[in-house]
Protein backbone atom coordinates (compact mmCIF):
# COMPACT_ATOMS: atom_id res chain seq x y z
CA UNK A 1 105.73 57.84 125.83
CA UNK A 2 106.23 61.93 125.92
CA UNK A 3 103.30 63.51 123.47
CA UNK A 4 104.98 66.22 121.06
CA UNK A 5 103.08 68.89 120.08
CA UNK A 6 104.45 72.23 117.74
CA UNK A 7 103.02 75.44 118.31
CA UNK A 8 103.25 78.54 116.09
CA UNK A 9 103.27 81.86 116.83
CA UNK A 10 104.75 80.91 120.20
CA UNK A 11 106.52 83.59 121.42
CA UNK A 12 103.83 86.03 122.85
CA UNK A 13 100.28 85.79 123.85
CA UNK A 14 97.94 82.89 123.20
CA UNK A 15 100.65 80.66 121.81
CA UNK A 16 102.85 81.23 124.46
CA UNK A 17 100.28 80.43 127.42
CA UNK A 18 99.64 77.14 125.54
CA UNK A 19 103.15 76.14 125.50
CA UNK A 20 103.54 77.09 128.89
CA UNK A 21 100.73 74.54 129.44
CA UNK A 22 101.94 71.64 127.52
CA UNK A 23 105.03 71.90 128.66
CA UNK A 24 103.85 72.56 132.64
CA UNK A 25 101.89 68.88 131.53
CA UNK A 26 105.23 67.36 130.32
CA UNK A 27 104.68 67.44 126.67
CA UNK A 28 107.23 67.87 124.06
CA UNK A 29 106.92 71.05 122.73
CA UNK A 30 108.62 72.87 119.52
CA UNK A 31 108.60 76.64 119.94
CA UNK A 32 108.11 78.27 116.51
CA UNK A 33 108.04 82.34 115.77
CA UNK A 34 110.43 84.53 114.03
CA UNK A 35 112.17 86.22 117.44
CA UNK A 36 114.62 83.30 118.91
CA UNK A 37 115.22 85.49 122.17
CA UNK A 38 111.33 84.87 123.11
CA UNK A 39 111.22 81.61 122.39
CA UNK A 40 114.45 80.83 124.13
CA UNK A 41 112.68 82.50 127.26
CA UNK A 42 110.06 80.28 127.26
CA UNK A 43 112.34 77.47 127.11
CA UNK A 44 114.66 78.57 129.77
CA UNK A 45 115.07 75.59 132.47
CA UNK A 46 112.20 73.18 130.22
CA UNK A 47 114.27 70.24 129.07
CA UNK A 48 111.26 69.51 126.85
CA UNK A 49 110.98 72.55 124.51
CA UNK A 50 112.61 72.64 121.55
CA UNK A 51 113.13 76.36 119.98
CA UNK A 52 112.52 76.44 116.17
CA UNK A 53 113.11 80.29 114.84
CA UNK A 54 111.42 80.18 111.49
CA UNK A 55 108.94 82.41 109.71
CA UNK A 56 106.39 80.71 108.87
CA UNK A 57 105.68 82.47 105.45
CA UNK A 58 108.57 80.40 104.11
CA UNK A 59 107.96 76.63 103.17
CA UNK A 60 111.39 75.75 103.37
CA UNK A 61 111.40 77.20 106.90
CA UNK A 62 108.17 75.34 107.98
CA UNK A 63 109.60 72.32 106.97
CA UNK A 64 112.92 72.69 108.97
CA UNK A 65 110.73 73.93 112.08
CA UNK A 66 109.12 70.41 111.58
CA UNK A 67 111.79 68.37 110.94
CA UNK A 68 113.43 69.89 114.28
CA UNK A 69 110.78 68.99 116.43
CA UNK A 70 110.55 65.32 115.17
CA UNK A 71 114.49 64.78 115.18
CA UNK A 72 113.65 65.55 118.55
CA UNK A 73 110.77 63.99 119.87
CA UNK A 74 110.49 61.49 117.18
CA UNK A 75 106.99 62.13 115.69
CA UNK A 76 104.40 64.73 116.12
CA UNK A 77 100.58 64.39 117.87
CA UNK A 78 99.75 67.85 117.62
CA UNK A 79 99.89 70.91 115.65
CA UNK A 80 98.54 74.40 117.36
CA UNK A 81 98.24 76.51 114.34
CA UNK A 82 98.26 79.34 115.76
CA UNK A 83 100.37 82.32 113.56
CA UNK A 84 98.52 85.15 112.92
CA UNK A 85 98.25 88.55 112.24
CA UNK A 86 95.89 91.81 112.43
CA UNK A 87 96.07 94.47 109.76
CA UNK A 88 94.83 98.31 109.82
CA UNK A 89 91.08 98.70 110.01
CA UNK A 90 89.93 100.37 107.32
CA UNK A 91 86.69 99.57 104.74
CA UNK A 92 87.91 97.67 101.75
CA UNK A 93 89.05 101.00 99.36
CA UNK A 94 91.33 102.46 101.62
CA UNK A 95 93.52 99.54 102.48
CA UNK A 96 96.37 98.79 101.66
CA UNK A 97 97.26 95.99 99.05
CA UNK A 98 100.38 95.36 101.34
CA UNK A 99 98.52 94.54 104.19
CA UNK A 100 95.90 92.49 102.18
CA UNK A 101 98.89 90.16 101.01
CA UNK A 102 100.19 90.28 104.67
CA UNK A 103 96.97 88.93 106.23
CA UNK A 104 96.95 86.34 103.78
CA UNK A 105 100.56 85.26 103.76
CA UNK A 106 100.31 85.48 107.13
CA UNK A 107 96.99 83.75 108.31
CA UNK A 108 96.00 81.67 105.57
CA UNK A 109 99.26 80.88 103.73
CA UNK A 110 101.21 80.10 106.94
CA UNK A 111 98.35 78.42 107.99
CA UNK A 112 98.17 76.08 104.95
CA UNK A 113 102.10 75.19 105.04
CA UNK A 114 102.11 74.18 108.47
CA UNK A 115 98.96 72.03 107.85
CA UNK A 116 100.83 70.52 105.30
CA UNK A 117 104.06 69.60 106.61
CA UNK A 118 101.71 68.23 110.01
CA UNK A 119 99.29 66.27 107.82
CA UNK A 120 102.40 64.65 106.15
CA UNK A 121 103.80 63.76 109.11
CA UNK A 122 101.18 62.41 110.94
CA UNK A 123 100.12 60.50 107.55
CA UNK A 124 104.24 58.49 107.32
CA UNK A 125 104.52 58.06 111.01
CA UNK A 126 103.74 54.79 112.54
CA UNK A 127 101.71 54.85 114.71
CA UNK A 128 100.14 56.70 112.26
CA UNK A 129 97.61 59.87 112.95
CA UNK A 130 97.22 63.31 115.10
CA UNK A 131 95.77 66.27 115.66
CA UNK A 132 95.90 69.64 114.26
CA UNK A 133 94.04 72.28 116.06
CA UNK A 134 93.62 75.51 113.87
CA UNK A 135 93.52 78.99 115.95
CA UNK A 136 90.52 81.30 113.89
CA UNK A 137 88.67 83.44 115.66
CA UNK A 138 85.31 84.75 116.32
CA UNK A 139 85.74 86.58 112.75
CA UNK A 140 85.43 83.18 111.60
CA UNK A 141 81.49 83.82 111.68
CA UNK A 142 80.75 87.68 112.70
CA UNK A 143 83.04 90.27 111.28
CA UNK A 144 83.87 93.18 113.24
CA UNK A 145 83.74 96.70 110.92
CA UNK A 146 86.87 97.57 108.91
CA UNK A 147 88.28 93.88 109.07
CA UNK A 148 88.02 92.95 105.48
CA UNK A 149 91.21 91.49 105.28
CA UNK A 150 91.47 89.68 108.34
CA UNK A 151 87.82 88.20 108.57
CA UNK A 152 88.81 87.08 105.04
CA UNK A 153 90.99 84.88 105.20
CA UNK A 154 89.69 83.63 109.22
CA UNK A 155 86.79 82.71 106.96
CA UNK A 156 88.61 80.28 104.66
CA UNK A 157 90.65 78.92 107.72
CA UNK A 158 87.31 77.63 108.81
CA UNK A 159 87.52 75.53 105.03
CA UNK A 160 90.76 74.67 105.57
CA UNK A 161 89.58 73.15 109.20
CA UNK A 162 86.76 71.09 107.72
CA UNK A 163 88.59 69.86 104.64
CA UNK A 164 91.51 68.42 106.80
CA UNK A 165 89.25 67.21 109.25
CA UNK A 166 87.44 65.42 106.03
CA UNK A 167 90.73 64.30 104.33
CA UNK A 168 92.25 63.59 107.74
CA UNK A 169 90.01 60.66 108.26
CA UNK A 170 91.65 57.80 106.57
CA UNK A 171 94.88 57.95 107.97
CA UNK A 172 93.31 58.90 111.95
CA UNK A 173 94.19 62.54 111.52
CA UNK A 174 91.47 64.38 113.22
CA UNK A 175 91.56 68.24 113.18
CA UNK A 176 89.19 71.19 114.43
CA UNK A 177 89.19 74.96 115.33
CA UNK A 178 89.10 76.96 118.07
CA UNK A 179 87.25 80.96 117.63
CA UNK A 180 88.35 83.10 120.41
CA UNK A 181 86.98 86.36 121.93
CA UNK A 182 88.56 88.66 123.80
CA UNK A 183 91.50 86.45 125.63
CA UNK A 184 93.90 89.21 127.97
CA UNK A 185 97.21 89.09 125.69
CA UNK A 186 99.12 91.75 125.15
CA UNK A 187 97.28 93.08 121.90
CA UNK A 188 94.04 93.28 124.19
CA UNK A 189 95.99 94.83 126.79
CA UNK A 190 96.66 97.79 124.84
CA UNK A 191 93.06 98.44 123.55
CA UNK A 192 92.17 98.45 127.57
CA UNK A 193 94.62 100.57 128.43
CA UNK A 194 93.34 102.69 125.06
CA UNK A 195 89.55 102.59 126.64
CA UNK A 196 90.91 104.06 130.21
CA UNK A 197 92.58 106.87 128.35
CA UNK A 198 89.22 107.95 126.79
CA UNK A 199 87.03 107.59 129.59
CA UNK A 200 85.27 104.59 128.15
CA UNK A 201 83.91 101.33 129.38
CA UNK A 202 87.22 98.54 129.12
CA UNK A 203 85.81 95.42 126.87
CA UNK A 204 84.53 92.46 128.67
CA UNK A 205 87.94 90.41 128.64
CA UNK A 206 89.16 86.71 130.13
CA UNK A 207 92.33 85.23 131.28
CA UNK A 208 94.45 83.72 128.36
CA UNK A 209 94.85 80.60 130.67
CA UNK A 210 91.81 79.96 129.94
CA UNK A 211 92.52 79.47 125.93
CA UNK A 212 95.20 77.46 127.00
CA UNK A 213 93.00 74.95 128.82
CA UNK A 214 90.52 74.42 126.25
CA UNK A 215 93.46 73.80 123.51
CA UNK A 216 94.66 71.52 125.85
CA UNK A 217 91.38 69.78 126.12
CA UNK A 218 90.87 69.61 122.47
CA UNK A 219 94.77 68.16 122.51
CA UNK A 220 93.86 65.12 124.54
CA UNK A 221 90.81 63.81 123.17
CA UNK A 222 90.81 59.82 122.46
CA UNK A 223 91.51 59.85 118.65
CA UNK A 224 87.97 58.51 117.98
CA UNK A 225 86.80 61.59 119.54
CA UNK A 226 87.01 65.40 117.95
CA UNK A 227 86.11 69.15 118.87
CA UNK A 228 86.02 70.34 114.97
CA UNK A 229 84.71 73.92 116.36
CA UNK A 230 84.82 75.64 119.25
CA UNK A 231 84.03 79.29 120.25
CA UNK A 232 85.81 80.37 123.47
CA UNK A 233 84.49 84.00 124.21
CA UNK A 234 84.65 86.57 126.65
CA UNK A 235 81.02 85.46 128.50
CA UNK A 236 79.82 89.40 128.30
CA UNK A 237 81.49 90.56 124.43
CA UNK A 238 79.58 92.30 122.08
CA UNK A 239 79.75 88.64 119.72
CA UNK A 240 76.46 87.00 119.69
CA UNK A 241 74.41 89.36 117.47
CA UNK A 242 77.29 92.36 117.24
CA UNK A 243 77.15 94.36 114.12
């Protein structure tokens, strides 16, 4: 039987190299970000992806995305929750209450809805159980400067992780986390390009395939088995005492 998996935040960067890996393994895979003509790229020629437009922000629109994928593929094993968003940098009096609600509408609200719908899900489906595999970061644990808002609410996604994985267990729902430093997408691209400008030293970066793989890793675990944290880093960032 075909695995199904739905990914947010699909259309660029790391949750578009881990579709492009579940799908390259023959997975089912719903598509899910706010700009169709992306995910429709990624779905060109792949039988096997389904494209769910939504914005995640919106419950009614998480649970259509949902809905979608299982109409399709007729239950759901795994949820990459993976939506996010970075906000100015700034220390905590000059930024912008906008932005404050954005990061947490964004990476903890979003975050929350799509955990629900999967958790509900996996909980009615027989066989019952899955997986949901939240993206934080390495903010998670060691803020960078000016990141109030985002190191926030990548703090209480690390909660959310261990209460699901907690709540998950009676109905074989496992779920974990995966912090990750420095992956090449096209946000890091343009703080390299940034550092040749200057003159300075490019950060110590790896290949975004490489998130991709350990998602994928963490996807296929035996049920009785779980990653519930992981911290996939750049081996030479400034992480491990930074600050």
């Amino acid at each position: 039987m075909t695995r199904s998996i739905l990914i947010t935040g699909a259309s660029a960067g790391i949750g578009r190299a881990v579709a492009e890996r579940f799908l390259a393994e023959g997975w089912t895979v719903g598509l899910v970000a706010r700009r169709r003509a992306l995910l429709e790229e990624i779905a060109a020629g792949e039988e096997r992806a389904v494209v769910l437009p939504a914005d995640v922000t919106g419950p009614s629109a998480v649970d259509q995305a949902f809905a979608g994928l299982v109409a399709r593929a007729g239950r759901l094993d795994v949820l990459f929750n993976n939506a996010g968003v970075f906000t100015p940098a700034a220390p905590i009096d000059e930024i912008a209450l906008e932005d404050w609600r954005r990061a947490l509408d964004v990476n903890l609200s979003a975050m929350f809805l799509c955990a629900r719908a999967a958790f509900g899900q996996m909980r009615r489906q027989s066989p019952q159980g899955g997986r949901i595999i939240n993206n934080g970061s390495i903010s998670a644990t060691t803020p960078r400067p000016g990141s109030v808002s985002y190191t926030t609410t990548k703090h209480a996604v690390t909660g959310l992780t261990k209460t699901l994985a907690l709540d998950g267990r009676p109905f074989d729902i496992a779920a974990g986390q995966i912090d990750i430093g420095n992956a090449r997408t096209e946000l890091l691209q343009g703080i390299i390009d940034r550092a040749a400008e200057s003159g300075e030293a490019p950060p110590p970066t790896m290949e975004v395939a490489e998130v991709a793989a350990a998602v994928f890793a963490m996807a296929t675990l035996p049920p009785e088995a779980n990653v519930l944290n992981m911290t996939l880093m750049a081996t030479k960032m400034p992480f491990v005492g930074r600050g």
